[in-house]
Protein backbone atom coordinates (compact mmCIF):
# COMPACT_ATOMS: atom_id res chain seq x y z
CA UNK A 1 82.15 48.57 84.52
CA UNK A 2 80.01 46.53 82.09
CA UNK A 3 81.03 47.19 78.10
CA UNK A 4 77.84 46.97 76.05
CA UNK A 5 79.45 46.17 72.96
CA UNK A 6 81.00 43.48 71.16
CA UNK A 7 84.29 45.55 70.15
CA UNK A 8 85.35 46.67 73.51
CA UNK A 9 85.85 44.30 76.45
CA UNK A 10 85.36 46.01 79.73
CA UNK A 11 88.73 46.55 80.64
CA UNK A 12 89.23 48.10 77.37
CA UNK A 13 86.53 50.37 77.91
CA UNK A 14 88.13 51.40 81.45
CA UNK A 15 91.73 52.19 79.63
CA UNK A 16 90.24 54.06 77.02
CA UNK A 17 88.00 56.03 79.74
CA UNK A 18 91.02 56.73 81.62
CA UNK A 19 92.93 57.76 78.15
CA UNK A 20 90.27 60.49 77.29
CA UNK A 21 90.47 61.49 80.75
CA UNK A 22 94.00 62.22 80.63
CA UNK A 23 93.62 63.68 77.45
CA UNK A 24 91.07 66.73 78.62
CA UNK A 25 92.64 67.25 81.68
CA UNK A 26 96.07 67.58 79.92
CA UNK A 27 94.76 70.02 77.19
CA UNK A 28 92.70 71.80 79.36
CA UNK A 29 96.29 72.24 82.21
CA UNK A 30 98.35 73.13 78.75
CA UNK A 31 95.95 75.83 77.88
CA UNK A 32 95.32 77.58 81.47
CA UNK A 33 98.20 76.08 83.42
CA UNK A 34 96.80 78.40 86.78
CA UNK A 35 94.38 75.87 86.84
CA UNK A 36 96.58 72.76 87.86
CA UNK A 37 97.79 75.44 90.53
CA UNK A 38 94.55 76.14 91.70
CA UNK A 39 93.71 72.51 91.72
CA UNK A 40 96.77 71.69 93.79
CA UNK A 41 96.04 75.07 96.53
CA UNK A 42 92.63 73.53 96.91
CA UNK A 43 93.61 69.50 97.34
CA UNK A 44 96.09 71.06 100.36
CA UNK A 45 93.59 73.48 101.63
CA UNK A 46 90.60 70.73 101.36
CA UNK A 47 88.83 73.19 99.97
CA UNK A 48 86.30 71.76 97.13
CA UNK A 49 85.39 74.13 94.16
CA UNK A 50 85.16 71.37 91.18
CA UNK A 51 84.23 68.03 90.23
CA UNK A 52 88.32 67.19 89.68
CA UNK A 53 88.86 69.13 93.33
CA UNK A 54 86.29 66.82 95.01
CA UNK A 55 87.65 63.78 93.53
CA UNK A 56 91.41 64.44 94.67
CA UNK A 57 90.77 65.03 97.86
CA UNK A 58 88.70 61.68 98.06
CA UNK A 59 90.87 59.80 96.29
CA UNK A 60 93.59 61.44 99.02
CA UNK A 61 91.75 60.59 101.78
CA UNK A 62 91.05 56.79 100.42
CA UNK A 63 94.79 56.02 99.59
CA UNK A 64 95.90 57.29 103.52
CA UNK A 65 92.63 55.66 105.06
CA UNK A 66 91.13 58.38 105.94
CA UNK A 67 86.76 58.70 106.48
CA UNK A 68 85.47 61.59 105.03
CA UNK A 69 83.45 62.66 108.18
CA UNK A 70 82.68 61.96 111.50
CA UNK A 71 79.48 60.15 111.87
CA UNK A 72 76.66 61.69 112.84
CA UNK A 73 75.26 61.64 116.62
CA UNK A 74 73.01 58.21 117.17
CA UNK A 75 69.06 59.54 117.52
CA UNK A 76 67.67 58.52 120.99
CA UNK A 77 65.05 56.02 120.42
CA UNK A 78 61.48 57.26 120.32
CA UNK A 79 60.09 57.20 124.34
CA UNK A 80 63.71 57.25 125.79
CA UNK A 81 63.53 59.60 128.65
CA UNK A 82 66.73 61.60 128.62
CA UNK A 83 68.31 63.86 131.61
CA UNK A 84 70.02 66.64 131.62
């Protein structure tokens, strides 16, 4: 991350990104607390209905080494005669 500005360096800029962060999800789980349930139901389940959901489960499957898919079948090349 690249700070623009001569106030901030970039690793203040990441803190302070990660302290407003905090900040809305924390207000937002204090004011409808069935959400942090939800959110934790749909990180076990895999199941991805938000931006936050989405990012969990990443983040879950980065920290245990996990891909996030299988890669796709390799194309045959063009002319290739295939048998079946």
């Amino acid at each position: 991350m690249v700070s623009w500005t001569e106030h901030l360096s970039a690793r203040e800029l990441g803190v302070w990104r990660i302290v407003g962060m905090l900040l809305f999800y924390g207000v937002s789980f204090t004011v409808r607390p069935w959400r942090l349930l939800q959110l934790v139901r749909n990180v076990l389940s895999r199941r991805q209905e938000s931006v936050l959901d989405r990012a969990m489960i990443d983040f879950g499957r980065r920290a245990l080494g996990l891909r996030r898919t299988a890669p796709p079948p390799a194309a045959p090349e063009l002319g290739a005669v295939t048998t079946r």
